[in-house]
PDB file of N, CA and C in Angstrom:
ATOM      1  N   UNK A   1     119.358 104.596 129.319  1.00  0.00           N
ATOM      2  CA  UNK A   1     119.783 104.015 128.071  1.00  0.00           C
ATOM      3  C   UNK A   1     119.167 104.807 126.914  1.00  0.00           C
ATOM      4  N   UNK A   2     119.820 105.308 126.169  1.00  0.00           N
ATOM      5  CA  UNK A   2     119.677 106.052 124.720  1.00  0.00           C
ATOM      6  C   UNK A   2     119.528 105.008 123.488  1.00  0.00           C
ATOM      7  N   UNK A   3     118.628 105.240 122.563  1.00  0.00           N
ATOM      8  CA  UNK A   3     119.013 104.265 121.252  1.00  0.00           C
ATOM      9  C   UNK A   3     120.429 104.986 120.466  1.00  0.00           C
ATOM     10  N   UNK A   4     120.302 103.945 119.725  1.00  0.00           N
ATOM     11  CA  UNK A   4     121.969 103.959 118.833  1.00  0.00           C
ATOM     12  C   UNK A   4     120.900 105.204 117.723  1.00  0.00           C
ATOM     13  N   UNK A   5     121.602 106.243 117.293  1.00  0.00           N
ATOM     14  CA  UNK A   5     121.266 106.786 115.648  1.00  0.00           C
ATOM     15  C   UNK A   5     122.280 106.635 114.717  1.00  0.00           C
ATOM     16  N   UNK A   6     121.814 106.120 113.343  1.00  0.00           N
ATOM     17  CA  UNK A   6     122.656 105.697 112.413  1.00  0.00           C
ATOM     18  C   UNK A   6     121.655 106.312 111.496  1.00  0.00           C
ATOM     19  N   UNK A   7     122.893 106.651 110.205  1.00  0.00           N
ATOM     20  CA  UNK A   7     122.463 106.383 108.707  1.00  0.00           C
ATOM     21  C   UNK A   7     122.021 105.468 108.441  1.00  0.00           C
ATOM     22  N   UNK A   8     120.739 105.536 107.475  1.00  0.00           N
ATOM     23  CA  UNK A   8     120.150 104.549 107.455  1.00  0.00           C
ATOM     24  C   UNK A   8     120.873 103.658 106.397  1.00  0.00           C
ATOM     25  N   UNK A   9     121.894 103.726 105.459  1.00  0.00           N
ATOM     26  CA  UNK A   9     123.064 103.086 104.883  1.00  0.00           C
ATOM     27  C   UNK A   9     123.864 102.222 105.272  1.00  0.00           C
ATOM     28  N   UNK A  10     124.194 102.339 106.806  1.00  0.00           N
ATOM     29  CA  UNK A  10     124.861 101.574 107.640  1.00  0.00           C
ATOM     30  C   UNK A  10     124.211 100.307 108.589  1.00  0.00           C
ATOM     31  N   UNK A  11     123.078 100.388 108.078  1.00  0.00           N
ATOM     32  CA  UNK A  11     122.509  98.785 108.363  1.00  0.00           C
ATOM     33  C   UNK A  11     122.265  98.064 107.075  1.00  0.00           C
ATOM     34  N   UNK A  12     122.186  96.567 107.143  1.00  0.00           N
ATOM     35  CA  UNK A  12     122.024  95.617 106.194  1.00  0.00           C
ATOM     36  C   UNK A  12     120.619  94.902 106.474  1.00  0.00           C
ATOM     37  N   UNK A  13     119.709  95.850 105.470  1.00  0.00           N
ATOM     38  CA  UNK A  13     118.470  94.805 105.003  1.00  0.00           C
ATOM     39  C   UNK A  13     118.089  93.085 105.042  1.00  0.00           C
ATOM     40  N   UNK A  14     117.765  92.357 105.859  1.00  0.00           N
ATOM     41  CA  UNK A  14     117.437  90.899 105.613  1.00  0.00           C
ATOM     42  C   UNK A  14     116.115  90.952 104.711  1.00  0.00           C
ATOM     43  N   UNK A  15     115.591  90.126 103.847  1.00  0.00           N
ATOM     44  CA  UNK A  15     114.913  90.288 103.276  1.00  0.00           C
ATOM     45  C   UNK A  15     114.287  88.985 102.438  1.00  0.00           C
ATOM     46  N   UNK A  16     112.987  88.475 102.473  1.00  0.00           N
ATOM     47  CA  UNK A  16     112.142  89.312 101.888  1.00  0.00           C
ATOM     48  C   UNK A  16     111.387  90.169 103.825  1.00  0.00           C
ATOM     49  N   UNK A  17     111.099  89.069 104.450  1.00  0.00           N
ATOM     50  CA  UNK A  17     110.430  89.726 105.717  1.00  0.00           C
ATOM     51  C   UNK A  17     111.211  88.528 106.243  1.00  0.00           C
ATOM     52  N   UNK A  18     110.334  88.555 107.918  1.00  0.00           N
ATOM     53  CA  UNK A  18     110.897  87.593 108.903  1.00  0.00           C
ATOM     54  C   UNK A  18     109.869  87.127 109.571  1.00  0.00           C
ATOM     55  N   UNK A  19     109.012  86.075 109.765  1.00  0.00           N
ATOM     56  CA  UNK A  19     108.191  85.199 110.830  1.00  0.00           C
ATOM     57  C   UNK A  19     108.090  85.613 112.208  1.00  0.00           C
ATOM     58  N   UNK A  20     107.443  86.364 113.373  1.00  0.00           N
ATOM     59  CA  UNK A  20     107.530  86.318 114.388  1.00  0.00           C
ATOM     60  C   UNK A  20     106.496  86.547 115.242  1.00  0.00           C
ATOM     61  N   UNK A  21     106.051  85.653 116.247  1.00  0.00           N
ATOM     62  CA  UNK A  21     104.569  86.346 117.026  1.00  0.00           C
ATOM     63  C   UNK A  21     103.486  86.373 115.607  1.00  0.00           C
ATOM     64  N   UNK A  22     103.273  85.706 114.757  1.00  0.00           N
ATOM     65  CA  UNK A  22     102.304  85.945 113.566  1.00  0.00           C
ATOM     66  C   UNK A  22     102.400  87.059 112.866  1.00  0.00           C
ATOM     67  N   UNK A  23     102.956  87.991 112.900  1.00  0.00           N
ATOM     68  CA  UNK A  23     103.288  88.992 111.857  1.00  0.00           C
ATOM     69  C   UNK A  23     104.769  88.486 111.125  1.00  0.00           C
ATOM     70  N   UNK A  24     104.922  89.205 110.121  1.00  0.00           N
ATOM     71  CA  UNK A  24     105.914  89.538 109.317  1.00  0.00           C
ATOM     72  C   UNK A  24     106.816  90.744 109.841  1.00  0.00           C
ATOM     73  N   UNK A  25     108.130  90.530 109.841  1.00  0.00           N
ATOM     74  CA  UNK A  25     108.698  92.018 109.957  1.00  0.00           C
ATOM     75  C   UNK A  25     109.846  92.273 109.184  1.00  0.00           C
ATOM     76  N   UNK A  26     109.789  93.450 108.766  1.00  0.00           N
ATOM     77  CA  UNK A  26     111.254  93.642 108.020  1.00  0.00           C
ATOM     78  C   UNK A  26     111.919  93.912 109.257  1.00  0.00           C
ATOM     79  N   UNK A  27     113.520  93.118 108.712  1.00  0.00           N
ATOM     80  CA  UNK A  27     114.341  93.144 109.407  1.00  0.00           C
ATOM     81  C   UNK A  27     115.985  93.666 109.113  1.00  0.00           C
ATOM     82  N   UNK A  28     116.928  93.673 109.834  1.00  0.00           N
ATOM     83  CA  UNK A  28     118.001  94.614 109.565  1.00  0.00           C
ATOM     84  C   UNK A  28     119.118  94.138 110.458  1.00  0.00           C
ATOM     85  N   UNK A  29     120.015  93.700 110.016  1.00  0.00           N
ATOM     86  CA  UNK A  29     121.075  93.715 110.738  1.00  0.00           C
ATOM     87  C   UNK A  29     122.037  95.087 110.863  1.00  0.00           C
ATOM     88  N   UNK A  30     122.795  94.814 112.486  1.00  0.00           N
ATOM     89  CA  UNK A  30     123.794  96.091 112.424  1.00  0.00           C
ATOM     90  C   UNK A  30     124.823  95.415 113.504  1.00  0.00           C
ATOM     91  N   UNK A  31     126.136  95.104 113.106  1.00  0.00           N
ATOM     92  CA  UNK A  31     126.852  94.873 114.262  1.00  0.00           C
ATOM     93  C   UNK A  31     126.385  93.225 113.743  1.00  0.00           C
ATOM     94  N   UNK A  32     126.572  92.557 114.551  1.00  0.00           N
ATOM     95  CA  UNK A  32     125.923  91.454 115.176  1.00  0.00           C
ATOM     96  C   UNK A  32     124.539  90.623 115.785  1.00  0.00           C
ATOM     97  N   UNK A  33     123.929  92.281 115.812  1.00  0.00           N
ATOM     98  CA  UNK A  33     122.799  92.098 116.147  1.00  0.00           C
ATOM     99  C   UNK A  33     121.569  92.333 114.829  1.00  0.00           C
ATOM    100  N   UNK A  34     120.363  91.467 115.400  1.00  0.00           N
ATOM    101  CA  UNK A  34     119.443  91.524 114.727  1.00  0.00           C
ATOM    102  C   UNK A  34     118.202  91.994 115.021  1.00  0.00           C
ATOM    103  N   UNK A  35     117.789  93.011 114.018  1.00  0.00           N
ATOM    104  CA  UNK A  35     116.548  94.187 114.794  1.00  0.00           C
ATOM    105  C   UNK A  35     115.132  94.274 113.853  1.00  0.00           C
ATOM    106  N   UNK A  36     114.225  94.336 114.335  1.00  0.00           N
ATOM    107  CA  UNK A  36     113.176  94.371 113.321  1.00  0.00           C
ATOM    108  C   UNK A  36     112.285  95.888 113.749  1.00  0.00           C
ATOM    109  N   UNK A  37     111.537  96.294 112.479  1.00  0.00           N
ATOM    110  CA  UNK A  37     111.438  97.533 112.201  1.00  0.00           C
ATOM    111  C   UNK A  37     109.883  97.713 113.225  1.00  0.00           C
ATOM    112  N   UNK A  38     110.075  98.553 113.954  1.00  0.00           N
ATOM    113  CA  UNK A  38     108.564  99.260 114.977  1.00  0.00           C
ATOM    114  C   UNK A  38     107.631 100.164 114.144  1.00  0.00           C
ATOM    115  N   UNK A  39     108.329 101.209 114.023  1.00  0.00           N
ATOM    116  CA  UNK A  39     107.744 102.088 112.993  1.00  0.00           C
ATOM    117  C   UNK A  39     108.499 102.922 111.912  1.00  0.00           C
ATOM    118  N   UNK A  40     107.978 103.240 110.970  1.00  0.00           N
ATOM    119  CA  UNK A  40     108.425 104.096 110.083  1.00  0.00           C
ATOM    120  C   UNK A  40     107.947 105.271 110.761  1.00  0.00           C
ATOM    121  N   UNK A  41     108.840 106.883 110.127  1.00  0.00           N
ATOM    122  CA  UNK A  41     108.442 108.105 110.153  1.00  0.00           C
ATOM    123  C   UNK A  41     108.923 109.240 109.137  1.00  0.00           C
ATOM    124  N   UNK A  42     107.974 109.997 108.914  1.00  0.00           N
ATOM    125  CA  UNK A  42     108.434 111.134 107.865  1.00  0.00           C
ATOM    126  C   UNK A  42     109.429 111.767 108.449  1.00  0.00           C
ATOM    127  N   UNK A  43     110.346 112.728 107.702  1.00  0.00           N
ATOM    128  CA  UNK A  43     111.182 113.567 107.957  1.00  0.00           C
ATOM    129  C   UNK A  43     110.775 114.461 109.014  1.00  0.00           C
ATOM    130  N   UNK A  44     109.641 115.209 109.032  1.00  0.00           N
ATOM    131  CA  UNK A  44     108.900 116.246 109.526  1.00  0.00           C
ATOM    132  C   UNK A  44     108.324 115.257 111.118  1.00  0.00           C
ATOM    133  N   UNK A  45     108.278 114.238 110.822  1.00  0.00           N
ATOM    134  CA  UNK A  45     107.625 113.348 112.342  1.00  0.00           C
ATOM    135  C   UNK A  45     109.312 112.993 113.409  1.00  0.00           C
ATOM    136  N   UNK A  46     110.729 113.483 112.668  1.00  0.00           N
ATOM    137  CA  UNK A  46     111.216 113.609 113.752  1.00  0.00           C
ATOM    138  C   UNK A  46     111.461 113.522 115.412  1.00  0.00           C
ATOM    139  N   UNK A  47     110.707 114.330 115.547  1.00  0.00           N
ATOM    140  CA  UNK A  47     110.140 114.027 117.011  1.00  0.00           C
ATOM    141  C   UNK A  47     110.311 112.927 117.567  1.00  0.00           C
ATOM    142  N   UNK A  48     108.958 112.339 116.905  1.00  0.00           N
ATOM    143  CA  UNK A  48     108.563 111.173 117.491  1.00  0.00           C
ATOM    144  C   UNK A  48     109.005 110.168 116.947  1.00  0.00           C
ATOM    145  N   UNK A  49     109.593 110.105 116.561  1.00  0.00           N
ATOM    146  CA  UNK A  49     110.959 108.839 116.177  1.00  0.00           C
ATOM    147  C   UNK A  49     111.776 108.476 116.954  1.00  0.00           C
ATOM    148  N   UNK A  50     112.043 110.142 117.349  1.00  0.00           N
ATOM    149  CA  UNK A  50     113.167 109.543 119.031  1.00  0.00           C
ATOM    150  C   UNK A  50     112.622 109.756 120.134  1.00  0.00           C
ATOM    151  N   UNK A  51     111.475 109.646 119.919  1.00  0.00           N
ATOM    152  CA  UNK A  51     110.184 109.935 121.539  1.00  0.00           C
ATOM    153  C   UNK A  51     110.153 108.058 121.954  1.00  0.00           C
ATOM    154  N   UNK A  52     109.717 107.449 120.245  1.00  0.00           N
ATOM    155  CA  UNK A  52     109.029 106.104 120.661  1.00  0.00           C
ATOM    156  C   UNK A  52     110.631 105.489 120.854  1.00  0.00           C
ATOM    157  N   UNK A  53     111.635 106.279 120.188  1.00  0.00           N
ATOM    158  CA  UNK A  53     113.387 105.270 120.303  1.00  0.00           C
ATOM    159  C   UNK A  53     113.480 105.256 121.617  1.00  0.00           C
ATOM    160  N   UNK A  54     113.765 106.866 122.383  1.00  0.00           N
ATOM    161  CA  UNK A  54     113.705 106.507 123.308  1.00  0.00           C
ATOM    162  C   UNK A  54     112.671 105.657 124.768  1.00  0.00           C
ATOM    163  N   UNK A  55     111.427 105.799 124.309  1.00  0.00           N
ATOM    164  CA  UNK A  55     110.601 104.992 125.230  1.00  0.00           C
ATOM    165  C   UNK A  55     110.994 103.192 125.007  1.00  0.00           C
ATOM    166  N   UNK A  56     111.397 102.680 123.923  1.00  0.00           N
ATOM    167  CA  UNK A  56     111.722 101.626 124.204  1.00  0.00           C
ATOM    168  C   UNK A  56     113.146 101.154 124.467  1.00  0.00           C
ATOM    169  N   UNK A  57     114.420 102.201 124.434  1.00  0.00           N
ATOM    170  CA  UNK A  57     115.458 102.214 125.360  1.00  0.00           C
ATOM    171  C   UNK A  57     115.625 102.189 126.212  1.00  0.00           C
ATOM    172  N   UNK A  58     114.360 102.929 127.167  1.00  0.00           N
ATOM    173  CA  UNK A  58     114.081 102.814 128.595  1.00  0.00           C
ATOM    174  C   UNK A  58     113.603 101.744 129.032  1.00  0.00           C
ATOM    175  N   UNK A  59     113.351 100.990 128.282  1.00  0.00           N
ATOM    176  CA  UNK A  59     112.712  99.483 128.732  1.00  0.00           C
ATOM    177  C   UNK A  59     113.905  98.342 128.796  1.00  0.00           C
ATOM    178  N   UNK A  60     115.114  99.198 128.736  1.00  0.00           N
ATOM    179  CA  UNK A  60     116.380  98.387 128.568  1.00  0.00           C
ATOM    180  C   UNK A  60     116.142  97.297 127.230  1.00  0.00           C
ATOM    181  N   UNK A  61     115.168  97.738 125.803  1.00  0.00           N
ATOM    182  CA  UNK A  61     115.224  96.948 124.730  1.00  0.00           C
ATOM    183  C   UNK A  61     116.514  98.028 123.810  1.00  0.00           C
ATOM    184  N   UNK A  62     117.734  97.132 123.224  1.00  0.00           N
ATOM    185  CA  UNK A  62     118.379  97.348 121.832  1.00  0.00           C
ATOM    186  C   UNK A  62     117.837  97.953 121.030  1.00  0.00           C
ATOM    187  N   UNK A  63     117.647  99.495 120.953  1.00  0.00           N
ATOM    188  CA  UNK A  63     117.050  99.830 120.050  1.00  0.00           C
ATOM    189  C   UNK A  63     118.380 100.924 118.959  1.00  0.00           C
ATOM    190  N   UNK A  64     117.251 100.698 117.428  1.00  0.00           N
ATOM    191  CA  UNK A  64     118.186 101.836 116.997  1.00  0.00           C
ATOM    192  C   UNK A  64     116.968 102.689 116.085  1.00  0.00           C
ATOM    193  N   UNK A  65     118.036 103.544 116.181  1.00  0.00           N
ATOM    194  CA  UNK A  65     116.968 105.121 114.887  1.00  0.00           C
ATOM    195  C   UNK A  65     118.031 104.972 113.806  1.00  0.00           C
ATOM    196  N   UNK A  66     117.646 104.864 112.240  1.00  0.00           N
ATOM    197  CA  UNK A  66     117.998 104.838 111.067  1.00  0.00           C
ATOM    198  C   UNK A  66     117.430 106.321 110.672  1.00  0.00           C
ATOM    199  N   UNK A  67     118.437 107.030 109.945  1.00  0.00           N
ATOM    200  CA  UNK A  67     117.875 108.048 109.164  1.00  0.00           C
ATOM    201  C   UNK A  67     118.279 108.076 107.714  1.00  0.00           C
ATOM    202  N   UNK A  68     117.292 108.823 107.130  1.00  0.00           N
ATOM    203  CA  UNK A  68     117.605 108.682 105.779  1.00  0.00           C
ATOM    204  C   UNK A  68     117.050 110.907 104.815  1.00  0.00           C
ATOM    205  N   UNK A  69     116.913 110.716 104.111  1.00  0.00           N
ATOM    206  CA  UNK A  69     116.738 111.858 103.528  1.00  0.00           C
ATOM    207  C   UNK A  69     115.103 111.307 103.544  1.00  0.00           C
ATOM    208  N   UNK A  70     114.761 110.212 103.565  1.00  0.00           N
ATOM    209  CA  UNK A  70     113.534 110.081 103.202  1.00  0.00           C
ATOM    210  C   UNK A  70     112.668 109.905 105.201  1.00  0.00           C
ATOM    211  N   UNK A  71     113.113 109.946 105.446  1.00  0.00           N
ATOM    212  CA  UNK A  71     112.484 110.046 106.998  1.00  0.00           C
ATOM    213  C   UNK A  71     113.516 109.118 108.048  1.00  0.00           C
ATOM    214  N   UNK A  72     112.660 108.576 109.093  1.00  0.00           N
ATOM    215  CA  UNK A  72     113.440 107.597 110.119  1.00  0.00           C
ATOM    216  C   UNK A  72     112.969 106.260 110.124  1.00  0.00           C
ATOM    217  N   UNK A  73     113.974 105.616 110.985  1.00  0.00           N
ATOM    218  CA  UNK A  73     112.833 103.875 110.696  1.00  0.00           C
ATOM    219  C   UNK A  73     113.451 103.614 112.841  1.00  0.00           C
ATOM    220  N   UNK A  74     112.572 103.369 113.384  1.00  0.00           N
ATOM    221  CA  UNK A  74     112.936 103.626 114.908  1.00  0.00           C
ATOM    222  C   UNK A  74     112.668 101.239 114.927  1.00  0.00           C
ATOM    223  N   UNK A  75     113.867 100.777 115.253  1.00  0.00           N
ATOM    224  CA  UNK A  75     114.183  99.214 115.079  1.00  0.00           C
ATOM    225  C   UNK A  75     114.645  99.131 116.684  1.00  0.00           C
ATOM    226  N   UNK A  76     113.971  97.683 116.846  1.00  0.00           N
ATOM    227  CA  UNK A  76     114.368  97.519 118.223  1.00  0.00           C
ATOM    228  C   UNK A  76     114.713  95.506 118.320  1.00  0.00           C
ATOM    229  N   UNK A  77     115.548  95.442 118.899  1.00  0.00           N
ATOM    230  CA  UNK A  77     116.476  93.929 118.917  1.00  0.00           C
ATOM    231  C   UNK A  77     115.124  92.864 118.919  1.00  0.00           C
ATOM    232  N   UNK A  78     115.651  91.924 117.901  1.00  0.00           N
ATOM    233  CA  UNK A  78     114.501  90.741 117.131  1.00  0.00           C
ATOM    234  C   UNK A  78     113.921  89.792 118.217  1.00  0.00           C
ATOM    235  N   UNK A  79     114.679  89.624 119.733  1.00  0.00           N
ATOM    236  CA  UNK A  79     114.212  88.888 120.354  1.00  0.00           C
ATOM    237  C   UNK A  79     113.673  89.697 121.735  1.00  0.00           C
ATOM    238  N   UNK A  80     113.102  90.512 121.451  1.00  0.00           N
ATOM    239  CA  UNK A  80     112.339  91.145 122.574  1.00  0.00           C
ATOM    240  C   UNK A  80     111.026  91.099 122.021  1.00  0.00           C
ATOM    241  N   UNK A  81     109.985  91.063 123.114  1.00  0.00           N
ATOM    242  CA  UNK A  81     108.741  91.279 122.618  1.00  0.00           C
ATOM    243  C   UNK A  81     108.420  92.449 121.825  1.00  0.00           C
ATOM    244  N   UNK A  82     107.645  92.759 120.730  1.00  0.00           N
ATOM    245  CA  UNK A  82     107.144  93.931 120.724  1.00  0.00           C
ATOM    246  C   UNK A  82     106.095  94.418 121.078  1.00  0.00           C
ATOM    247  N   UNK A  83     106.195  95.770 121.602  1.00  0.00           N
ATOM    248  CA  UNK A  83     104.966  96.657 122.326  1.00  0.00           C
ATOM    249  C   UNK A  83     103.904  96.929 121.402  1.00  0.00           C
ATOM    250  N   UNK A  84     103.888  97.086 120.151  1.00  0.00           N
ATOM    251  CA  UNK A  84     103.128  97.379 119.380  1.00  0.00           C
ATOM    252  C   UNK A  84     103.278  96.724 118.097  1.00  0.00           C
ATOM    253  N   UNK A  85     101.912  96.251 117.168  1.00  0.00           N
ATOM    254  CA  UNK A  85     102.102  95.633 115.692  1.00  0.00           C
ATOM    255  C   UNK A  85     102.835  95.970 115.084  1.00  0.00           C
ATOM    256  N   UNK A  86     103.521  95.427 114.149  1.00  0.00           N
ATOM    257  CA  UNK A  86     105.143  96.462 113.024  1.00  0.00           C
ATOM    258  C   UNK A  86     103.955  96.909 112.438  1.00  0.00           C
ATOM    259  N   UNK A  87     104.900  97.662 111.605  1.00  0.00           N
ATOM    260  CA  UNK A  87     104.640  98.774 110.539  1.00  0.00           C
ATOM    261  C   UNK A  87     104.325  98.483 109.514  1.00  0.00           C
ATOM    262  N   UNK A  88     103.548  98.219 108.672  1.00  0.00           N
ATOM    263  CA  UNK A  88     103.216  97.768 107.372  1.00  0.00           C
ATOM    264  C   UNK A  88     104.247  98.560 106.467  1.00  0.00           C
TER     265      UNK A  88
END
């Protein structure tokens, strides 16, 4: 399983944040589905945007990569656990 890559234009912001497991997360709709943000990355951190997309695709979690001119945002589906704290 591969994550989805999109412009980061083509998802819809929920906002202000979202309640979950005691953190806050920004969140994003795309499709139908609802995804909250893992990590941010610079343009230049590439890489590893679709290193951590794909490591949690392989876990059979909904994930997607957003790109933008300003870097990536690597989002994975709102009702899976997450592996790691969001992203401030």
């Amino acid at each position: 399983m591969l994550p989805i890559v999109i412009a980061e234009d083509q998802v819809h912001p929920i906002g202000p944040r979202l309640y979950l497991d005691g953190y806050t997360h920004r969140a994003t709709l795309y499709g139908d589905q609802l995804y909250r943000l893992v990590k941010k990355f610079s343009v230049a951190d590439r890489l590893q945007a679709h290193v951590l997309g794909c490591k949690l695709a392989g876990q059979k979690i909904p994930t997607l990569i957003t790109a933008s001119s300003q870097g990536y945002g690597v989002w994975m589906d709102f009702k899976y656990p997450n592996p790691m704290p969001p992203d401030r």
